[in-house]
C-alpha atoms as a PDB file:
ATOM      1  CA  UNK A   1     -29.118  -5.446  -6.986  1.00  0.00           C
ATOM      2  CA  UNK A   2     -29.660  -5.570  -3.142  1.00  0.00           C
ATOM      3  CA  UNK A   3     -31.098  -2.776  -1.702  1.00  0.00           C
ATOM      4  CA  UNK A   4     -30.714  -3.739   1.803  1.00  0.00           C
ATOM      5  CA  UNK A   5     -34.895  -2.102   2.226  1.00  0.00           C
ATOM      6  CA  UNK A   6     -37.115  -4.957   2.265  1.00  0.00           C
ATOM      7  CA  UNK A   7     -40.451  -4.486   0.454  1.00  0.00           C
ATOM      8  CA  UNK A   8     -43.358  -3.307   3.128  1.00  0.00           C
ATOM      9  CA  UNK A   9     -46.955  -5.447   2.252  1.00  0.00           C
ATOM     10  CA  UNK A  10     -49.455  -3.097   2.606  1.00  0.00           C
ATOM     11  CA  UNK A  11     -52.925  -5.204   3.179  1.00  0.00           C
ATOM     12  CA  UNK A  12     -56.512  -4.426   3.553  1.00  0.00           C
ATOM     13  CA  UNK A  13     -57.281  -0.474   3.695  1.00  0.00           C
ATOM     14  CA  UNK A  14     -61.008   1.071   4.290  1.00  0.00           C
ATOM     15  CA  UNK A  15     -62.080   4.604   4.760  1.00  0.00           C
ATOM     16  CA  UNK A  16     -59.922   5.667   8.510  1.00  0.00           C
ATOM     17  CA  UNK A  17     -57.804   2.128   8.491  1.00  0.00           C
ATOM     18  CA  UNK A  18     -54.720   0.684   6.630  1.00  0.00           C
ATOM     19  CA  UNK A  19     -52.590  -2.326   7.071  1.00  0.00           C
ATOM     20  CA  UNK A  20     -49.284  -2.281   7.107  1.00  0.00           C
ATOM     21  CA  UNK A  21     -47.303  -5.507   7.194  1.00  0.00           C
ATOM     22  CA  UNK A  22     -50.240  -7.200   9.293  1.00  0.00           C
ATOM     23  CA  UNK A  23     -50.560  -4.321  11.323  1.00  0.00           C
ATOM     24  CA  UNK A  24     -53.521  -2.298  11.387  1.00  0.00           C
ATOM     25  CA  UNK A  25     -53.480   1.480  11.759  1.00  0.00           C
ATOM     26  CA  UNK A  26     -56.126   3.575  12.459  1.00  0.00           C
ATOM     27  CA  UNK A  27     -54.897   6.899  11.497  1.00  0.00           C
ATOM     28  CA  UNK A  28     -52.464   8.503   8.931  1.00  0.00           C
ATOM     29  CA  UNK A  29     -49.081   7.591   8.811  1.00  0.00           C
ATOM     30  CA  UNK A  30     -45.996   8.631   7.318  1.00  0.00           C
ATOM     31  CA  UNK A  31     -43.455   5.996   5.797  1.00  0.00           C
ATOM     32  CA  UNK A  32     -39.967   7.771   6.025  1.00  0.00           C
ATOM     33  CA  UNK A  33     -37.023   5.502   4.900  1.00  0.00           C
ATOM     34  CA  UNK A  34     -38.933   2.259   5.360  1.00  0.00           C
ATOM     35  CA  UNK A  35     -40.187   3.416   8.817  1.00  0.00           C
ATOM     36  CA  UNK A  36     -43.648   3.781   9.895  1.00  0.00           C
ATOM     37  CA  UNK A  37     -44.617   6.534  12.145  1.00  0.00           C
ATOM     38  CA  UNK A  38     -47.794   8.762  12.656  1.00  0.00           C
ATOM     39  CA  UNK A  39     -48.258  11.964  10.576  1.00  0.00           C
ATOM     40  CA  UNK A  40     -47.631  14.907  12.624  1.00  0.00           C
ATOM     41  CA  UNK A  41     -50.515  17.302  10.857  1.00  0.00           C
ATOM     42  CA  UNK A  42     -49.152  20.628  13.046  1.00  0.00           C
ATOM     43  CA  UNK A  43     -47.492  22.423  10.159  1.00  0.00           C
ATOM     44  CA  UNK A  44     -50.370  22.044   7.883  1.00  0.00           C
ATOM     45  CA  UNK A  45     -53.218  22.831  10.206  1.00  0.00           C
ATOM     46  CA  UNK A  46     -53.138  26.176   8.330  1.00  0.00           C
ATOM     47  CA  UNK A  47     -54.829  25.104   5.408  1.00  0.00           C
ATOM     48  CA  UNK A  48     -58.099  23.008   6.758  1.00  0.00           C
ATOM     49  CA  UNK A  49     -60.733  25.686   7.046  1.00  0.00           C
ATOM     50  CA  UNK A  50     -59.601  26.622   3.118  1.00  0.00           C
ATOM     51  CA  UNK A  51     -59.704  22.776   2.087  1.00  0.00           C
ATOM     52  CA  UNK A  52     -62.173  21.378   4.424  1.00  0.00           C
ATOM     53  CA  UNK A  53     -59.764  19.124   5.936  1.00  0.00           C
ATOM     54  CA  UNK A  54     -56.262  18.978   6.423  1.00  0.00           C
ATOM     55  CA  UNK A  55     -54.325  18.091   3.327  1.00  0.00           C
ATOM     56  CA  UNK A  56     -50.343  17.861   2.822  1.00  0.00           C
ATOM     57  CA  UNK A  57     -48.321  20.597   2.313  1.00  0.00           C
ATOM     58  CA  UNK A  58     -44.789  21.137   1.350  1.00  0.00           C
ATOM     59  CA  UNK A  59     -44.191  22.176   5.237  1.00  0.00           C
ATOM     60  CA  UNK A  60     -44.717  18.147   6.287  1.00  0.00           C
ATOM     61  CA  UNK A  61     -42.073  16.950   3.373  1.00  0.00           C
ATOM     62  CA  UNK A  62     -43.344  13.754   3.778  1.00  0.00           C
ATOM     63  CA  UNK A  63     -44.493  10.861   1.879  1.00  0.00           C
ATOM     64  CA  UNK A  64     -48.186  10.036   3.052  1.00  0.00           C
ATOM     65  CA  UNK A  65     -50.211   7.626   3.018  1.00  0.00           C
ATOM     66  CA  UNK A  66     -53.477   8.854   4.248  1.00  0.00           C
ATOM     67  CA  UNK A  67     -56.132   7.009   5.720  1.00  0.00           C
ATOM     68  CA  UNK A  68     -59.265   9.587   4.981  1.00  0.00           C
ATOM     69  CA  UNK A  69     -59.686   9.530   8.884  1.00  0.00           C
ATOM     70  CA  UNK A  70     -59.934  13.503  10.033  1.00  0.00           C
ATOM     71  CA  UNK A  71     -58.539  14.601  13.252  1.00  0.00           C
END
């Protein structure tokens, strides 16, 4: 069945640094409907002093694919 969505190839990743389709990014990022753009942390900000850093909450509803790098 064609999906018309090709498959993304997600490459080398390290602590603060994943590559996406030979592109390297240096910070979190968000994959929405096969698009790659950076996570906006804002509505979540709430919870880092509780947590220590700032993890996802139901306020991004997102898909992430974090990096470890803090902001």
């Amino acid at each position: 069945m064609e999906t018309g969505i090709s498959a993304m190839d997600f490459g080398k990743f390290h602590f603060g640094r994943i590559e996406i389709d030979g592109v390297t990014y240096e910070r979190d990022v968000v994959i929405d409907r096969g698009r790659i753009r950076k996570r906006k942390k804002k509505p979540s900000k709430r919870f880092r002093e509780e947590f220590g850093h700032t993890p996802v909450s139901v306020e991004e509803e997102i898909l992430e694919v974090p990096t470890g790098r803090r902001t």
